[in-house]
PDB file of N, CA and C in Angstrom:
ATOM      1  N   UNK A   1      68.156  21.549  -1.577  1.00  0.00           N
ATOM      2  CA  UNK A   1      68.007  20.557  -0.533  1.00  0.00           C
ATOM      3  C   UNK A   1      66.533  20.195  -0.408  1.00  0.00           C
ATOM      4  N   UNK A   2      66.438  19.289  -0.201  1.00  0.00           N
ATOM      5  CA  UNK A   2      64.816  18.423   0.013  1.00  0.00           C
ATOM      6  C   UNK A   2      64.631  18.269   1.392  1.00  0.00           C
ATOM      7  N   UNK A   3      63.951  19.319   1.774  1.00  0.00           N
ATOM      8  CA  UNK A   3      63.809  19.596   3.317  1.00  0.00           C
ATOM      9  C   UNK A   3      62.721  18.233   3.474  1.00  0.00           C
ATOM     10  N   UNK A   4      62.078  17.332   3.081  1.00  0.00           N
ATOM     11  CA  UNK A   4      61.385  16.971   3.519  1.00  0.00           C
ATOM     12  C   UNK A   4      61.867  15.086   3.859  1.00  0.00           C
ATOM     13  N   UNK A   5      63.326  15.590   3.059  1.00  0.00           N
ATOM     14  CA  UNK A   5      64.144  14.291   3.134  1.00  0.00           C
ATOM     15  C   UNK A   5      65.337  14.583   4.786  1.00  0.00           C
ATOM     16  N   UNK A   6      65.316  15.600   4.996  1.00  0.00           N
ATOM     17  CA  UNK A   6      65.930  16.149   6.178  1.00  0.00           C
ATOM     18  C   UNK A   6      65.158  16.334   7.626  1.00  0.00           C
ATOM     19  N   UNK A   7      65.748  16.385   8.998  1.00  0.00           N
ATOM     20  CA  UNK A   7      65.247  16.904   9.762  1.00  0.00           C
ATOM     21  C   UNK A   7      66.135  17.811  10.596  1.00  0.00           C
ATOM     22  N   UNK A   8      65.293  19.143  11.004  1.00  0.00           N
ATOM     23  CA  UNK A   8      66.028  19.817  11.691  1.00  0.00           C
ATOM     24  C   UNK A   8      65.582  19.996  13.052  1.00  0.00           C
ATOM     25  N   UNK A   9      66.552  19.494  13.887  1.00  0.00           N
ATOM     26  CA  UNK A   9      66.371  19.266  15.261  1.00  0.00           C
ATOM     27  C   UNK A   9      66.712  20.527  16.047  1.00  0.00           C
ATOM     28  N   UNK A  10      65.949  21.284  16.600  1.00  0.00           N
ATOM     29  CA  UNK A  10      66.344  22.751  17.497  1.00  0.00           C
ATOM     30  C   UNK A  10      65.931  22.000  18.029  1.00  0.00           C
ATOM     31  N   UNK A  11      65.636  21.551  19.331  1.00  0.00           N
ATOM     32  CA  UNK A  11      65.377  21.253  20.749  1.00  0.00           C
ATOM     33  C   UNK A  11      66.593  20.300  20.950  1.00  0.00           C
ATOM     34  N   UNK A  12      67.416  20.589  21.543  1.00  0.00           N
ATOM     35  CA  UNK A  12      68.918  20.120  21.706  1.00  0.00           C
ATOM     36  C   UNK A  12      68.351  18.869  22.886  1.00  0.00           C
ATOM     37  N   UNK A  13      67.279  19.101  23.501  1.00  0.00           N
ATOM     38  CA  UNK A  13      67.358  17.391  24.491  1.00  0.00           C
ATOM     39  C   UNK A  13      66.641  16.352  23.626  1.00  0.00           C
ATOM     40  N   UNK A  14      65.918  16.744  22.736  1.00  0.00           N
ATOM     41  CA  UNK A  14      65.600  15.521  21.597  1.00  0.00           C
ATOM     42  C   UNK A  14      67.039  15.230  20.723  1.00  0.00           C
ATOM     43  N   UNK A  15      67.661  16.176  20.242  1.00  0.00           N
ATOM     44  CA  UNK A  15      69.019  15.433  19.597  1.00  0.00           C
ATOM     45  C   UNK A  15      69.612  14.889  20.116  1.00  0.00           C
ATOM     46  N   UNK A  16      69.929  15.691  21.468  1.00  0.00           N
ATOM     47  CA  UNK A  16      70.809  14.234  22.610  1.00  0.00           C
ATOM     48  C   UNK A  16      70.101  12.990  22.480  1.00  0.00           C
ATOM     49  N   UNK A  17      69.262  13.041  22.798  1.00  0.00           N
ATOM     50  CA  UNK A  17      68.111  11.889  23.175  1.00  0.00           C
ATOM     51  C   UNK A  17      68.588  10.747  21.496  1.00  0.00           C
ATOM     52  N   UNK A  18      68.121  11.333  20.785  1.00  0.00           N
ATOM     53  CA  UNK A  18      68.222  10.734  19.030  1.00  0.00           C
ATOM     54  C   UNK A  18      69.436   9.923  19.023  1.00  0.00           C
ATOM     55  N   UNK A  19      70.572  10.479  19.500  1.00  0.00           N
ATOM     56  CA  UNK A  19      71.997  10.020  19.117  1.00  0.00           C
ATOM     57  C   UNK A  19      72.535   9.543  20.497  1.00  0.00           C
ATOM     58  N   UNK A  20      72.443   9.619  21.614  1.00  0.00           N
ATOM     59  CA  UNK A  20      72.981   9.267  22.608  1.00  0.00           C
ATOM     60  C   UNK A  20      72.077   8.450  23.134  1.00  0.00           C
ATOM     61  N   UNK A  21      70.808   8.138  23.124  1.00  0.00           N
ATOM     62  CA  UNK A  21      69.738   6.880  23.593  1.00  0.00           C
ATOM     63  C   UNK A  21      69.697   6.233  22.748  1.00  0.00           C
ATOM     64  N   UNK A  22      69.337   6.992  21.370  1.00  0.00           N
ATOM     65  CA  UNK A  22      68.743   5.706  20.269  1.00  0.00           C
ATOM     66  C   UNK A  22      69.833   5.463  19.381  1.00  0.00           C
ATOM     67  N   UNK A  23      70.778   6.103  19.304  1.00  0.00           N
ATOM     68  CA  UNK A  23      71.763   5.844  18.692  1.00  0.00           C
ATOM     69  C   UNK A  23      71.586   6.199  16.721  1.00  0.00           C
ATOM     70  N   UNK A  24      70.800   7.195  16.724  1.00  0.00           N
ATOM     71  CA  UNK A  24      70.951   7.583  15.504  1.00  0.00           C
ATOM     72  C   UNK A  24      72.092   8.907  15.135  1.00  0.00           C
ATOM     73  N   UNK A  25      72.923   8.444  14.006  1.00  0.00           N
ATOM     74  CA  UNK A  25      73.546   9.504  13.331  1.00  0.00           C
ATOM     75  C   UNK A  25      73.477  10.444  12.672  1.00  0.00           C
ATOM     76  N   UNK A  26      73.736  11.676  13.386  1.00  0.00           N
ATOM     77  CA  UNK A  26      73.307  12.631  12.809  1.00  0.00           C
ATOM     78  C   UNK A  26      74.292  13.144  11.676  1.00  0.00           C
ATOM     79  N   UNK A  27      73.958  14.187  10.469  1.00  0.00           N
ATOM     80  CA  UNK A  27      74.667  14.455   9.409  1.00  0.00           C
ATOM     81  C   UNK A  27      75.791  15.414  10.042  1.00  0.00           C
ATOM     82  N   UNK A  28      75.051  16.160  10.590  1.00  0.00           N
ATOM     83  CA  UNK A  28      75.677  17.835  11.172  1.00  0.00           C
ATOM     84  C   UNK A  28      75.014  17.912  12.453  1.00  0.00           C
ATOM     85  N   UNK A  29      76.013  18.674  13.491  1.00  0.00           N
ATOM     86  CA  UNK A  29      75.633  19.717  14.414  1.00  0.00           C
ATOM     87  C   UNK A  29      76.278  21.235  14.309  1.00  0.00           C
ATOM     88  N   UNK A  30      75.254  22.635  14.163  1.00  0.00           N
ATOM     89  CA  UNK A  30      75.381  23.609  13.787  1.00  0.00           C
ATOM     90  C   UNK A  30      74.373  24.461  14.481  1.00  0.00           C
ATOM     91  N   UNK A  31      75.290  26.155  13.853  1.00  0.00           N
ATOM     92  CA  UNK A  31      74.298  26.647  14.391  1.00  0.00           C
ATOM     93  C   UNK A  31      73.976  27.550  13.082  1.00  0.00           C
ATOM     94  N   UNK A  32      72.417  27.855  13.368  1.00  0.00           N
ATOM     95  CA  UNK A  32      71.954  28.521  12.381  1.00  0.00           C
ATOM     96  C   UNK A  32      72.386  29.814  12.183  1.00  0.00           C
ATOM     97  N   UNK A  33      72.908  30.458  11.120  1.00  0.00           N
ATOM     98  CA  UNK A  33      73.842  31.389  10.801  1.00  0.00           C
ATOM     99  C   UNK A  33      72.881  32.971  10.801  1.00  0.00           C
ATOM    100  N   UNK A  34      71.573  33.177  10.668  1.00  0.00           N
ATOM    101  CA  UNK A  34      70.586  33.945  11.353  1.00  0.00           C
ATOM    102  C   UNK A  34      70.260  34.070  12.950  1.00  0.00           C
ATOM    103  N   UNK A  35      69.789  33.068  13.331  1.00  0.00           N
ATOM    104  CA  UNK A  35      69.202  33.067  14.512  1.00  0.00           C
ATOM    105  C   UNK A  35      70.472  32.779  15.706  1.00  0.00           C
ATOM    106  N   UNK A  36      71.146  32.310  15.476  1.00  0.00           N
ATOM    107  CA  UNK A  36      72.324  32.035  15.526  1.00  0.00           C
ATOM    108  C   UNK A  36      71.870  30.710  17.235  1.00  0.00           C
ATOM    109  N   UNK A  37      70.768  30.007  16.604  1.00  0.00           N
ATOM    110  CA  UNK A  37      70.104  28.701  17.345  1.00  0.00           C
ATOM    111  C   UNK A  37      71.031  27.401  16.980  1.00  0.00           C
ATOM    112  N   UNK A  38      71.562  26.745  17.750  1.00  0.00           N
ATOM    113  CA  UNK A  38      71.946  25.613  17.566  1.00  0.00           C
ATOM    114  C   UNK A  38      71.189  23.998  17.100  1.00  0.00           C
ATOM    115  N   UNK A  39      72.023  23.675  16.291  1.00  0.00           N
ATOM    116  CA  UNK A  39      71.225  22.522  15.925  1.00  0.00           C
ATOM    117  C   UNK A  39      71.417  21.252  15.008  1.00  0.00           C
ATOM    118  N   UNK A  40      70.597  20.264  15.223  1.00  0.00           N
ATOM    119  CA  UNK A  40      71.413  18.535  14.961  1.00  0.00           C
ATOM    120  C   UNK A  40      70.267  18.100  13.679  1.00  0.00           C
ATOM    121  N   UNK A  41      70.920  18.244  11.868  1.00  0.00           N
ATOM    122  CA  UNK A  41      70.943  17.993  11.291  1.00  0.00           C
ATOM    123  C   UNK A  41      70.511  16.079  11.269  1.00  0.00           C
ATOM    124  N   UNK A  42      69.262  15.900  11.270  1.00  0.00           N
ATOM    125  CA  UNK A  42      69.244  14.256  10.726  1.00  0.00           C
ATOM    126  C   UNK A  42      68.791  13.467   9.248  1.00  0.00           C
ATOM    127  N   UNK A  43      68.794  12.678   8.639  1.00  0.00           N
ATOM    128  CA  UNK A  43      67.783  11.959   7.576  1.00  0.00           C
ATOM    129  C   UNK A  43      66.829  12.178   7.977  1.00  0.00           C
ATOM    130  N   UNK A  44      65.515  11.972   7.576  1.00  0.00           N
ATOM    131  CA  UNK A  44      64.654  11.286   8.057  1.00  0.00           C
ATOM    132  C   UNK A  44      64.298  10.034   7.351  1.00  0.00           C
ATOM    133  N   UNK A  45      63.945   9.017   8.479  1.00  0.00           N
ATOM    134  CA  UNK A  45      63.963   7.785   8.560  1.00  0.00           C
ATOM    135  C   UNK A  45      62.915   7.223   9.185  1.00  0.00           C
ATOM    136  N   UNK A  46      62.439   5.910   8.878  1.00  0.00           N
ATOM    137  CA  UNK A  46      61.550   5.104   9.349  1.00  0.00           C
ATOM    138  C   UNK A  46      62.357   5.119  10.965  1.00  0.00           C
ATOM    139  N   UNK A  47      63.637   4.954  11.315  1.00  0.00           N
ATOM    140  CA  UNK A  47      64.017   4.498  12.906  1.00  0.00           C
ATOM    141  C   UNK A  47      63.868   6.139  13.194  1.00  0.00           C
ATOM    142  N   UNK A  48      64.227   7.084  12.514  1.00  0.00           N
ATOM    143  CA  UNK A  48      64.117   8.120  13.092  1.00  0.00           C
ATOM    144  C   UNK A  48      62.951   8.868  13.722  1.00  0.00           C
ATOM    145  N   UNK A  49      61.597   8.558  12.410  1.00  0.00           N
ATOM    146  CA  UNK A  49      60.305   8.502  13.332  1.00  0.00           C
ATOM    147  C   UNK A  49      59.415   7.896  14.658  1.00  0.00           C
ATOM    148  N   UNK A  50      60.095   6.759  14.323  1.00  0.00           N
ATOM    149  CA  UNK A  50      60.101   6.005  15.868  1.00  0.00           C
ATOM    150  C   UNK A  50      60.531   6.490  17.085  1.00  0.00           C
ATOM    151  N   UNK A  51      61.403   6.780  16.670  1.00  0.00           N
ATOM    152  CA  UNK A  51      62.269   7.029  18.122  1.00  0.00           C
ATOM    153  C   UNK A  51      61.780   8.839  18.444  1.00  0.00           C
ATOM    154  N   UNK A  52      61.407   9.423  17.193  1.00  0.00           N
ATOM    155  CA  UNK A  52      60.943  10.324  18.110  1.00  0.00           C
ATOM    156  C   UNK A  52      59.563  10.906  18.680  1.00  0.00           C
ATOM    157  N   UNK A  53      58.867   9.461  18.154  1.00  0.00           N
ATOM    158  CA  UNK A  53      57.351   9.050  18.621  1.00  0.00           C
ATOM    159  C   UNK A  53      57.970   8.578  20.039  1.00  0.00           C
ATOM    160  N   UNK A  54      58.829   7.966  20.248  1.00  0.00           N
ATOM    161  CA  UNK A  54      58.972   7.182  21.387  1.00  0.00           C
ATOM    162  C   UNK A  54      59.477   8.521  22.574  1.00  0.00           C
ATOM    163  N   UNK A  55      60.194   9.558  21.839  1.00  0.00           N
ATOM    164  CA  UNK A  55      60.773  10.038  23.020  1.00  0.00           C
ATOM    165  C   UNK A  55      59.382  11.325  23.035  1.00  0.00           C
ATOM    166  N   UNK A  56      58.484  11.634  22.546  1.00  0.00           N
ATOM    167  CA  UNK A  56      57.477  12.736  22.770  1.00  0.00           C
ATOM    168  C   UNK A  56      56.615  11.441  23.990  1.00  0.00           C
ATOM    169  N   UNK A  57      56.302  10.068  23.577  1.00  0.00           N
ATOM    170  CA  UNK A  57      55.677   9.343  24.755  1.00  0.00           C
ATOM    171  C   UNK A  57      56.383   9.442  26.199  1.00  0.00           C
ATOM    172  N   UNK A  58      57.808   9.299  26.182  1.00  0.00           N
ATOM    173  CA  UNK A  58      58.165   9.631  27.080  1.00  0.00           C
ATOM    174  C   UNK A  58      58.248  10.928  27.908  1.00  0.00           C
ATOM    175  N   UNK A  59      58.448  11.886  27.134  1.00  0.00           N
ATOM    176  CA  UNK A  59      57.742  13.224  27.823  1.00  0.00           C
ATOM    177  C   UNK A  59      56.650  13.679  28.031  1.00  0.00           C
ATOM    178  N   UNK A  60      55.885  12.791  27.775  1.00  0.00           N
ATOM    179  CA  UNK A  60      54.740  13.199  28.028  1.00  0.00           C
ATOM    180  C   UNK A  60      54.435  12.567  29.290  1.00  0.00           C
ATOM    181  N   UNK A  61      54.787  11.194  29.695  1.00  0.00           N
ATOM    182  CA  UNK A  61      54.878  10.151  30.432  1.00  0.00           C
ATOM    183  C   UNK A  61      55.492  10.569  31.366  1.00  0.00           C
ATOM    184  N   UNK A  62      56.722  11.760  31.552  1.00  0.00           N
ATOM    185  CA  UNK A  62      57.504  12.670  32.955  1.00  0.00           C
ATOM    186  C   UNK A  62      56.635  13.401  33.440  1.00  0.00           C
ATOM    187  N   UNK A  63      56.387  14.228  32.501  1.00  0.00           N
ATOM    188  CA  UNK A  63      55.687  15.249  32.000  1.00  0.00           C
ATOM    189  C   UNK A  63      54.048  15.363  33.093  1.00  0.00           C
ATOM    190  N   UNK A  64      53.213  14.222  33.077  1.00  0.00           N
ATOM    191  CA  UNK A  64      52.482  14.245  33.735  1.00  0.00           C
ATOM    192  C   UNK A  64      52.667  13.398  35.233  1.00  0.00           C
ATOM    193  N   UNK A  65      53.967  12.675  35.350  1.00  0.00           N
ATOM    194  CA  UNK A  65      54.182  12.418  36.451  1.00  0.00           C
ATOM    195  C   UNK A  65      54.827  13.440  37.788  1.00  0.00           C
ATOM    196  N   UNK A  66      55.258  14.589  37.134  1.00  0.00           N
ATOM    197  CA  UNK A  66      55.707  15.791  37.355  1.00  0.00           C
ATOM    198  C   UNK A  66      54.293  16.352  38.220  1.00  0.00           C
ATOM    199  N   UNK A  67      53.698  16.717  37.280  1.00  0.00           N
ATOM    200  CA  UNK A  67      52.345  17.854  37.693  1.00  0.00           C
ATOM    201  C   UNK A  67      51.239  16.514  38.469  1.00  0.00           C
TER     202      UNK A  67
END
């Protein structure tokens, strides 16, 4: 596998976020058979980098409206 053609999503509110805001499809949701961590299998993609440039701006953007 060409990990660098893949992404592996452990932070389960960015995968929500990926597929339920931005509407990207993910390959798989799993859990890792060691750690036994759950997690959302994507491409990586030109929309996929976007969107998760867009959703780190947005947490960052709560994030300091919070504190």
């Amino acid at each position: 596998m060409d990990k660098d053609k893949y992404f592996f999503c452990y932070n389960l509110s960015l995968g929500r976020f990926l597929k339920d805001e931005m509407g990207i499809k993910y390959i798989t949701h799993a859990v890792h058979p060691k750690t036994k961590n759950a997690f959302f299998l994507f491409e990586y993609t030109d929309e996929l980098r976007v969107a998760i440039a867009r959703y780190k701006r947005l947490r960052d953007y709560f994030n300091k409206k919070v504190t």
